[in-house]
C-alpha atoms as a PDB file:
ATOM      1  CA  UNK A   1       0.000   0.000   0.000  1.00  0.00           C
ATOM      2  CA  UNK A   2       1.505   3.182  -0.952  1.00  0.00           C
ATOM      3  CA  UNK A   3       1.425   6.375   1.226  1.00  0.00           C
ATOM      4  CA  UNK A   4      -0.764   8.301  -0.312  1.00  0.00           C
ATOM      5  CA  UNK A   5      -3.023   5.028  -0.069  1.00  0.00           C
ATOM      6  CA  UNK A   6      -2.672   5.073   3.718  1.00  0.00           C
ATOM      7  CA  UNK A   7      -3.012   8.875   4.265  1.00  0.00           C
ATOM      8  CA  UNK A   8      -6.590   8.987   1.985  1.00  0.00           C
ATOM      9  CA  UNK A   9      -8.095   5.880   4.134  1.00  0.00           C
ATOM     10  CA  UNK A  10      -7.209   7.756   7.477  1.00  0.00           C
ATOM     11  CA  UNK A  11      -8.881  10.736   5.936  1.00  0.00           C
ATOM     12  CA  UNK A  12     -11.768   8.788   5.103  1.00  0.00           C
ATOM     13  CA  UNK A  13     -11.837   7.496   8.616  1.00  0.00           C
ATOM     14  CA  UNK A  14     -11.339   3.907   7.290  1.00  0.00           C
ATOM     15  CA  UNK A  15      -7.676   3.276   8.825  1.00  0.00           C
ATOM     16  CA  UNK A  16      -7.224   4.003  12.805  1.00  0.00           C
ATOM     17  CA  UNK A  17      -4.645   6.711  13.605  1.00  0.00           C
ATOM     18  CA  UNK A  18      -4.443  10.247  14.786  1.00  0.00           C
ATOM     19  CA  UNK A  19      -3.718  12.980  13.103  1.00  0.00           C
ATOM     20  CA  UNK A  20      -0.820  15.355  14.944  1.00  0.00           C
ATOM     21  CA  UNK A  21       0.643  18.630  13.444  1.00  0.00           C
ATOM     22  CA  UNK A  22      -0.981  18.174   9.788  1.00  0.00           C
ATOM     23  CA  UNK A  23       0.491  14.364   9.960  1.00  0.00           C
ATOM     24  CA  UNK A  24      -1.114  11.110  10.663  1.00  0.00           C
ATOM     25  CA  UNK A  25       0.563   9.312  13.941  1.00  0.00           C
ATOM     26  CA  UNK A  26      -0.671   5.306  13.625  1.00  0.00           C
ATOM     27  CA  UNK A  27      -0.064   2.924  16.640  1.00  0.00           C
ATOM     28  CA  UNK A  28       1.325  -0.712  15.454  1.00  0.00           C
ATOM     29  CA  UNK A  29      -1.562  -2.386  17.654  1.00  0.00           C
ATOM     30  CA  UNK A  30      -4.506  -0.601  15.936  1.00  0.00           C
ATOM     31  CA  UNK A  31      -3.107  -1.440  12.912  1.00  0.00           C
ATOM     32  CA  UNK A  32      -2.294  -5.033  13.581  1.00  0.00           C
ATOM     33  CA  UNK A  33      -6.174  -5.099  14.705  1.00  0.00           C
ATOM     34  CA  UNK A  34      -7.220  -3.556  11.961  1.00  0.00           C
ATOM     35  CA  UNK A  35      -5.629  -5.681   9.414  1.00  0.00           C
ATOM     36  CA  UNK A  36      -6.589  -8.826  11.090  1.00  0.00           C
ATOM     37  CA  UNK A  37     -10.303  -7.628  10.699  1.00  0.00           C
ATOM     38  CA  UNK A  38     -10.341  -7.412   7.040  1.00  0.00           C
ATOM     39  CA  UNK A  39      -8.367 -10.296   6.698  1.00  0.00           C
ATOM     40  CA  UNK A  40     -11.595 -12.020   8.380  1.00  0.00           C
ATOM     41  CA  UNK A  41     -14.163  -9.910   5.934  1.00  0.00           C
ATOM     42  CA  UNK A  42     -12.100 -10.708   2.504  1.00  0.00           C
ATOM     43  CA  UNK A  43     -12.938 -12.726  -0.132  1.00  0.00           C
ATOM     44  CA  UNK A  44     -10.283 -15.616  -1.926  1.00  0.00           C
ATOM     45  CA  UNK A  45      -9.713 -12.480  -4.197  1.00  0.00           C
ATOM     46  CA  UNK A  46      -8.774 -10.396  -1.460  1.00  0.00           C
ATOM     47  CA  UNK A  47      -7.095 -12.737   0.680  1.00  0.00           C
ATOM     48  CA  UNK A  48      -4.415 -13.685  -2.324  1.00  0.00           C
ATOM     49  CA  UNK A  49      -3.994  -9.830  -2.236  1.00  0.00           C
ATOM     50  CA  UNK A  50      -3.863  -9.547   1.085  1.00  0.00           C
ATOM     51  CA  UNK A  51      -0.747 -12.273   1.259  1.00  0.00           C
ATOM     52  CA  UNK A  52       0.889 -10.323  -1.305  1.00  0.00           C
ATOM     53  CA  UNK A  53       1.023  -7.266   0.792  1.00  0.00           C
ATOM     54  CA  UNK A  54       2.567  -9.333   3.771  1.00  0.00           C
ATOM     55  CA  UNK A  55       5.082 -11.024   1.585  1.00  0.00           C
ATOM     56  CA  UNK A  56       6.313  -7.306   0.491  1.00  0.00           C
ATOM     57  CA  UNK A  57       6.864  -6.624   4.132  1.00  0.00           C
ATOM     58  CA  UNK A  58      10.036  -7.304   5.768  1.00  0.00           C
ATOM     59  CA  UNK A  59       9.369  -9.076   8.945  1.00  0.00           C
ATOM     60  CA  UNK A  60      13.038  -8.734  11.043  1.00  0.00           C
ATOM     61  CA  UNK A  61      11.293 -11.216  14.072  1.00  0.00           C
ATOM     62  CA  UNK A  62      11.183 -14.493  12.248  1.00  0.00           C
ATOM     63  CA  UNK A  63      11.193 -16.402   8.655  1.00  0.00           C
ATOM     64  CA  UNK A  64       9.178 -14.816   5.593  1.00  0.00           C
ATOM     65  CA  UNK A  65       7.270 -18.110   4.365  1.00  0.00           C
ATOM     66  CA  UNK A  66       4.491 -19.466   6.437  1.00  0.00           C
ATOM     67  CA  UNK A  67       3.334 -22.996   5.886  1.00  0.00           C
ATOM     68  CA  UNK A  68       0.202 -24.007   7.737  1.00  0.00           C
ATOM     69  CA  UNK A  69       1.142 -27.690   7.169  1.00  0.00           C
ATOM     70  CA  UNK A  70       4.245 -27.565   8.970  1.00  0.00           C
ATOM     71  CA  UNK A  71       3.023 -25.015  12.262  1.00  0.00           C
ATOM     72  CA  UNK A  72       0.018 -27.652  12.167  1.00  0.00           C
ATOM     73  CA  UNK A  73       1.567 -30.957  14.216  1.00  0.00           C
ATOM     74  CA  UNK A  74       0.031 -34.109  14.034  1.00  0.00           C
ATOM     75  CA  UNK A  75      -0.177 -34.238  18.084  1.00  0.00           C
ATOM     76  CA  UNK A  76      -1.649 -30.757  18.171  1.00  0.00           C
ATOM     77  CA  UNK A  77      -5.035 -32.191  16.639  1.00  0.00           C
ATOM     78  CA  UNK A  78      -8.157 -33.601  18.175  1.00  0.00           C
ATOM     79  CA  UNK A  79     -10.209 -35.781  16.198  1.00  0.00           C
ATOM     80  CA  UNK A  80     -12.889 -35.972  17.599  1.00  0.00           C
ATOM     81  CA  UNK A  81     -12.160 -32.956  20.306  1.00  0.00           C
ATOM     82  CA  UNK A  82     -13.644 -33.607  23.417  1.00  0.00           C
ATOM     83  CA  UNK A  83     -15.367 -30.407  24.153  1.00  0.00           C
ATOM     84  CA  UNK A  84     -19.244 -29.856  24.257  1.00  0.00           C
ATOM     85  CA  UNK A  85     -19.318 -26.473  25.658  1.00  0.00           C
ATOM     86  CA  UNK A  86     -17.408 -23.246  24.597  1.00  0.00           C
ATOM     87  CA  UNK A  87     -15.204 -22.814  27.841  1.00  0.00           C
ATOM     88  CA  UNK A  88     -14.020 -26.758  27.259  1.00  0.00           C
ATOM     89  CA  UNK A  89     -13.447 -26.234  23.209  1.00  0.00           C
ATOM     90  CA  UNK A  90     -10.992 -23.515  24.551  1.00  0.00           C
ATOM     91  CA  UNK A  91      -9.710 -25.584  27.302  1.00  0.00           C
ATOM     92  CA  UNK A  92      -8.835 -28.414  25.402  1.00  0.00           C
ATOM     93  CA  UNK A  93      -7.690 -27.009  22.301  1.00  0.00           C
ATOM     94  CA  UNK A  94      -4.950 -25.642  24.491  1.00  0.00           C
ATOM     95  CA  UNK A  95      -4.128 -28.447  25.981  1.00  0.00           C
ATOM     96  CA  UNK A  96      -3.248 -29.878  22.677  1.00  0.00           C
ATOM     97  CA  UNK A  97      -1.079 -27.415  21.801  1.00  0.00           C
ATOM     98  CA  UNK A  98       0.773 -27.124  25.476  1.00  0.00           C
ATOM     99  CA  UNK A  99       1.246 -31.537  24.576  1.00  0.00           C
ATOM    100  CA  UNK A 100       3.605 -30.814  22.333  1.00  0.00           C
ATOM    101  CA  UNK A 101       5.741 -28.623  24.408  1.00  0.00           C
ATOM    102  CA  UNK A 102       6.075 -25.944  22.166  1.00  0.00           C
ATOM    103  CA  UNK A 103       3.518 -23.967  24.211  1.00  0.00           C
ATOM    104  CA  UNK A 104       5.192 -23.341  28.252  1.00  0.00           C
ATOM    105  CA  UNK A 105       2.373 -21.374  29.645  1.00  0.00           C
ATOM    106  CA  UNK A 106      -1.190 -23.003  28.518  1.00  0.00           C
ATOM    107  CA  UNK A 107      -3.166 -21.398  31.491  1.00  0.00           C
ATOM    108  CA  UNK A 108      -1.291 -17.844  30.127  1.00  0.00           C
ATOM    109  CA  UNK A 109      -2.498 -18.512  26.788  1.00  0.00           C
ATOM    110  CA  UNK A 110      -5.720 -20.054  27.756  1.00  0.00           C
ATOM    111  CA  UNK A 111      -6.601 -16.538  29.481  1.00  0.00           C
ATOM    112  CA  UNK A 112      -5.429 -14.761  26.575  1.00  0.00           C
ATOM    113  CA  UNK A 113      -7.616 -16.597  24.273  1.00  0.00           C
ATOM    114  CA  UNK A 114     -10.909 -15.943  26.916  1.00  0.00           C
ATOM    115  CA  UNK A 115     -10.233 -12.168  26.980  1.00  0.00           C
ATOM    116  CA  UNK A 116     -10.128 -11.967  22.832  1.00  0.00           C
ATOM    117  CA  UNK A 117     -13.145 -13.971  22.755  1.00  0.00           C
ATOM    118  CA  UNK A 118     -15.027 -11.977  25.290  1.00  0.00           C
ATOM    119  CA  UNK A 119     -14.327  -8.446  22.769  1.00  0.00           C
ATOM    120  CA  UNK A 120     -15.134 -10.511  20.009  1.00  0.00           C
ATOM    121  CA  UNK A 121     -15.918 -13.701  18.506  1.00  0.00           C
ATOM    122  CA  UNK A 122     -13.556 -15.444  16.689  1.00  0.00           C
ATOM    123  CA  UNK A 123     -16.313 -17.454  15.610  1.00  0.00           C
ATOM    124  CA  UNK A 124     -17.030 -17.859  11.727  1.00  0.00           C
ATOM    125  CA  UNK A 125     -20.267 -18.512  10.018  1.00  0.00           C
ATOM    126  CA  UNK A 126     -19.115 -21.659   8.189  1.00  0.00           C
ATOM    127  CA  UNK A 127     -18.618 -23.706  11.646  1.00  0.00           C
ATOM    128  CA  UNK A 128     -15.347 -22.636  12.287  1.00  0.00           C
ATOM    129  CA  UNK A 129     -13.492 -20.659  15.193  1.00  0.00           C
ATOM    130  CA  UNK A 130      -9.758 -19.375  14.623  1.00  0.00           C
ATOM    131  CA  UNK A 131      -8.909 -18.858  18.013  1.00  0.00           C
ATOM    132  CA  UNK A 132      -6.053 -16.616  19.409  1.00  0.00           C
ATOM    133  CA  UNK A 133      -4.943 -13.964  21.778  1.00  0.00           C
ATOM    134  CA  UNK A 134      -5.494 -10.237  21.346  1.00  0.00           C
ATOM    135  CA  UNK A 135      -2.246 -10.020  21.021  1.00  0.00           C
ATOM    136  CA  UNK A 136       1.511 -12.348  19.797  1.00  0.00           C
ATOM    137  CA  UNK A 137       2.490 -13.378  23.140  1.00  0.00           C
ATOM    138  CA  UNK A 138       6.277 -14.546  22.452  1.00  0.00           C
ATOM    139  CA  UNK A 139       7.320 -15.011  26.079  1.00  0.00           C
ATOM    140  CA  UNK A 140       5.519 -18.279  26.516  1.00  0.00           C
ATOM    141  CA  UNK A 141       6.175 -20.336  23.048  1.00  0.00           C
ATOM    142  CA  UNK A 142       9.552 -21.766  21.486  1.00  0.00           C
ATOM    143  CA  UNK A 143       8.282 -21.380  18.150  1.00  0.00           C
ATOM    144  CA  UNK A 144       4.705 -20.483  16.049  1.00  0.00           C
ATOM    145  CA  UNK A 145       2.398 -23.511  16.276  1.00  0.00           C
ATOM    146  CA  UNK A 146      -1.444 -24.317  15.506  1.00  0.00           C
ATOM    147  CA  UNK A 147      -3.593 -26.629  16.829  1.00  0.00           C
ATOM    148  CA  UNK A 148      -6.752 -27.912  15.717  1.00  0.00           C
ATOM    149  CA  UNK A 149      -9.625 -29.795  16.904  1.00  0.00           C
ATOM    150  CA  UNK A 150     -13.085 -30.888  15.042  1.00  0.00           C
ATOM    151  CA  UNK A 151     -15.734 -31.680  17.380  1.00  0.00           C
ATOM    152  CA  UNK A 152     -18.342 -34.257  16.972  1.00  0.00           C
ATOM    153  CA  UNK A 153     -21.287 -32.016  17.059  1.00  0.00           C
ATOM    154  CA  UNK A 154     -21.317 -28.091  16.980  1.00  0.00           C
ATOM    155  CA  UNK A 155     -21.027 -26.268  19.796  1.00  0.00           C
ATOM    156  CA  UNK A 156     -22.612 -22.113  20.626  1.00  0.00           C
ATOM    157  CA  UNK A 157     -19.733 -20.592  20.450  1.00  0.00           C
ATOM    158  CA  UNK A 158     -20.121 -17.406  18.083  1.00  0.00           C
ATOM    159  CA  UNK A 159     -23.139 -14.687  18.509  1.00  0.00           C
ATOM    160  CA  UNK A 160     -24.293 -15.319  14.969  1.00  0.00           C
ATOM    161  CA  UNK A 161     -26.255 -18.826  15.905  1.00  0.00           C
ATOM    162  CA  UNK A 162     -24.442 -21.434  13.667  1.00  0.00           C
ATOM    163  CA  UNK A 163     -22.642 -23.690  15.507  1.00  0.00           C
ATOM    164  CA  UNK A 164     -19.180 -24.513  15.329  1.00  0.00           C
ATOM    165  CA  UNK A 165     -16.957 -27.905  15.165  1.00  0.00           C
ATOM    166  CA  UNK A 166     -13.913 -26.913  13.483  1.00  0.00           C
ATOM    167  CA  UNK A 167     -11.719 -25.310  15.980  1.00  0.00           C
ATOM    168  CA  UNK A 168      -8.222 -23.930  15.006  1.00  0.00           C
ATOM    169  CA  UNK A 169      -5.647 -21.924  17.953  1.00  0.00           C
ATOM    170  CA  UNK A 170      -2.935 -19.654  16.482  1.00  0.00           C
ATOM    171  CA  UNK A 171      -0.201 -20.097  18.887  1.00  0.00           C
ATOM    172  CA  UNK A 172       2.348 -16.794  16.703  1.00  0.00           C
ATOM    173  CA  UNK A 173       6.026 -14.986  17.891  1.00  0.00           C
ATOM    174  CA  UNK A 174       4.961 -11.266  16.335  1.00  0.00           C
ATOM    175  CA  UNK A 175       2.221  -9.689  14.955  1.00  0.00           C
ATOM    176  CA  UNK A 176       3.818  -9.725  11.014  1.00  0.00           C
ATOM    177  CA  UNK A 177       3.703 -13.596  11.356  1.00  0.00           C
ATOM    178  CA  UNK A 178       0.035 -13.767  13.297  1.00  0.00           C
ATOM    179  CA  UNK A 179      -1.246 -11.959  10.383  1.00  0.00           C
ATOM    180  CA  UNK A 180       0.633 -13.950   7.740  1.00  0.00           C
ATOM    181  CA  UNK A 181      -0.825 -17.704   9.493  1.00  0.00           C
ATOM    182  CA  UNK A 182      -4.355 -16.063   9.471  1.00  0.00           C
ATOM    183  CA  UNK A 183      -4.628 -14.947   6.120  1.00  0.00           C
ATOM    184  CA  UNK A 184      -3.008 -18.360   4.879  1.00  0.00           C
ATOM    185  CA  UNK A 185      -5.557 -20.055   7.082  1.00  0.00           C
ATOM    186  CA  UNK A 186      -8.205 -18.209   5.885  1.00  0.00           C
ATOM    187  CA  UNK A 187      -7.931 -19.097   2.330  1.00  0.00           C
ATOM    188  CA  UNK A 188      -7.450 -22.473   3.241  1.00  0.00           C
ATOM    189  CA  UNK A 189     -10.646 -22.953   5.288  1.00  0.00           C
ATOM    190  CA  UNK A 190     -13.258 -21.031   2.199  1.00  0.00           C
ATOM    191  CA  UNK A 191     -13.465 -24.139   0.406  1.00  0.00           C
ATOM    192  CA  UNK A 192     -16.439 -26.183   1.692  1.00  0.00           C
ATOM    193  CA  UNK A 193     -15.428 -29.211   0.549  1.00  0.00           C
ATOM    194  CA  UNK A 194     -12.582 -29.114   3.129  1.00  0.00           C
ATOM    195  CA  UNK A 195     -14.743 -28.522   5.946  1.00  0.00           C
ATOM    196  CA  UNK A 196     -17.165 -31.237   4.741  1.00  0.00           C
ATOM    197  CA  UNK A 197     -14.267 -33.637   4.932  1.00  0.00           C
ATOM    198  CA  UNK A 198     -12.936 -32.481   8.164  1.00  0.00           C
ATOM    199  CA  UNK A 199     -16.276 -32.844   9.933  1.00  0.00           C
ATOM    200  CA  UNK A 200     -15.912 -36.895   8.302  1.00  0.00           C
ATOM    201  CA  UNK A 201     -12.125 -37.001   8.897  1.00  0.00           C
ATOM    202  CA  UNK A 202     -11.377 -40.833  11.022  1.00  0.00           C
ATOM    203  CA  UNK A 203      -8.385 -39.536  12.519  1.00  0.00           C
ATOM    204  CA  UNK A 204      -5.500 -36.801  13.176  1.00  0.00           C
ATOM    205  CA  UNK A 205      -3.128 -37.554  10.260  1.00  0.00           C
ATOM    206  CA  UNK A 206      -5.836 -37.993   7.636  1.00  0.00           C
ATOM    207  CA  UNK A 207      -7.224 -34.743   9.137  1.00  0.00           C
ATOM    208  CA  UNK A 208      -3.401 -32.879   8.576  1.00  0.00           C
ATOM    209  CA  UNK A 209      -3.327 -35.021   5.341  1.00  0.00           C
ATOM    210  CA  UNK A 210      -6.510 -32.702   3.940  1.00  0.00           C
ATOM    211  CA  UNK A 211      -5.385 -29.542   5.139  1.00  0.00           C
ATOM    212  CA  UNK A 212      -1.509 -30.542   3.761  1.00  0.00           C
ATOM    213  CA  UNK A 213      -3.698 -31.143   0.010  1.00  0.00           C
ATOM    214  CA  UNK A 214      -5.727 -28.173   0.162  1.00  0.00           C
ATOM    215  CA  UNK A 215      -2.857 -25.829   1.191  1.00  0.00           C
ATOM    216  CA  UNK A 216      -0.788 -27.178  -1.725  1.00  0.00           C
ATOM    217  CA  UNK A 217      -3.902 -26.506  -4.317  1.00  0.00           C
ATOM    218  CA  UNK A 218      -4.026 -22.530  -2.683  1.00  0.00           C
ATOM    219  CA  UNK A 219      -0.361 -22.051  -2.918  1.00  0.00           C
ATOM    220  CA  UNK A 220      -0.074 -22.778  -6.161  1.00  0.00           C
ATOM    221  CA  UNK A 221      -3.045 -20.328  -7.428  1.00  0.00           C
END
C-alpha cells in the first residue's frame, strides 16, 4: 500500500490513527487489529492480495514463508475434540497445543484466548473458530504452532447462531507472522469441501493429510 493510499483511508476514517501537526501518527496495535479484521471480511480475491502485501513486508522477528502444514503438528489435533461447551473447546484445544511442548504457559495462553473472545468472537459462520490472543504473546512459546480440533457435534460458540466444530488456535512470535498464518488459514478454510471432509475425517493424520492437500492446491493459485 503506498502512502498516499494510507493517508486517503485515514482521511476517510477507514484506517485508525491520529492525526498530529498536519500528519497522521498510527499505533502498530490498531493497525495489527485492523488488518486482522479485514483479513476475516475478505474474499479468496482479497485474501491472495492480502498475502501479497505481507510477503512485500520485511518481517526482522522471524522467517518470511508461512506454511500451515508444517506449524500444524500431528499431536496438536483432536479428532474428535472432546469439548461440548465453549469454555471446554478452549480448554482443550490448548491443551493440545501445550502436549507438544512448544507452548510453556497453557493457562497464560488459555486466558489470553478468553479475553479476545469476550471483545469478540472469533467465531465464523461456516462452523469454524480461529482462536487466538489479542495479542503475539512470544514469552511463553519456542516457536509459532497451531492446533486444531473438530468436534463431533457443533457447539454455541459465536453470537451469529451457527454452531461450530472446526476449531483452530494460532499459537504466533509477532504480529507480522500472526497476520501472515491467518490470512493463509483463511484461504485455506473457504473451500467447503474441506470442511465437509474435516467434519468426516477418522483420525489426526488424515485430518493434517486434507489440510496438507488443500494448502498445496491454494499455494499454487
Amino acid at each position: 500500500m503506498m502512502p498516499a493510499d494510507v493517508t486517503k483511508l485515514a482521511n476517510r476514517g477507514k484506517l485508525p490513527g491520529r492525526r498530529v501537526a498536519d500528519q497522521w501518527r498510527f499505533a502498530r496495535a490498531e493497525i495489527h487489529h485492523w488488518l486482522e479484521d479485514r483479513i476475516g471480511l475478505s474474499n479468496g480475491q482479497e485474501l491472495v492480495r492480502m498475502e501479497g502485501l505481507l510477503d512485500r513486508v520485511p518481517n526482522a522477528d522471524g522467517p518470511q514463508d508461512v506454511c500451515i502444514s508444517d506449524l500444524l503438528l500431528t499431536e496438536s489435533i483432536g479428532v474428535p475434540l472432546a469439548a461440548r461447551t465453549k469454555g471446554s473447546a478452549v480448554d482443550a484445544m490448548i491443551e493440545l497445543v501445550a502436549n507438544t511442548g512448544i507452548l510453556w504457559d497453557p493457562e497464560k495462553m488459555a486466558e489470553a484466548v478468553r479475553q479476545r473472545e469476550a471483545m469478540h468472537s472469533t467465531a465464523l459462520d461456516n462452523g469454524v473458530a480461529l482462536l487466538h490472543p489479542r495479542r503475539p504473546i512470544p514469552g511463553i512459546l519456542s516457536e509459532a504452532v497451531l492446533g486444531m480440533g473438530v468436534c463431533i457435534q457443533g457447539i454455541p460458540f459465536g453470537g451469529s447462531g451457527v454452531l461450530t466444530d472446526i476449531f483452530f488456535l494460532i499459537c504466533s512470535t509477532n504480529d507480522h507472522e500472526h497476520l501472515r498464518i491467518l490470512a493463509r488459514l483463511s484461504r485455506i478454510i473457504q473451500c467447503t469441501d474441506l470442511l465437509n471432509h474435516l467434519r468426516n475425517a477418522s483420525d489426526r493424520t488424515s485430518a493434517h493429510k486434507l489440510i496438507h492437500q488443500r494448502e498445496v492446491v491454494v499455494s499454487s493459485a
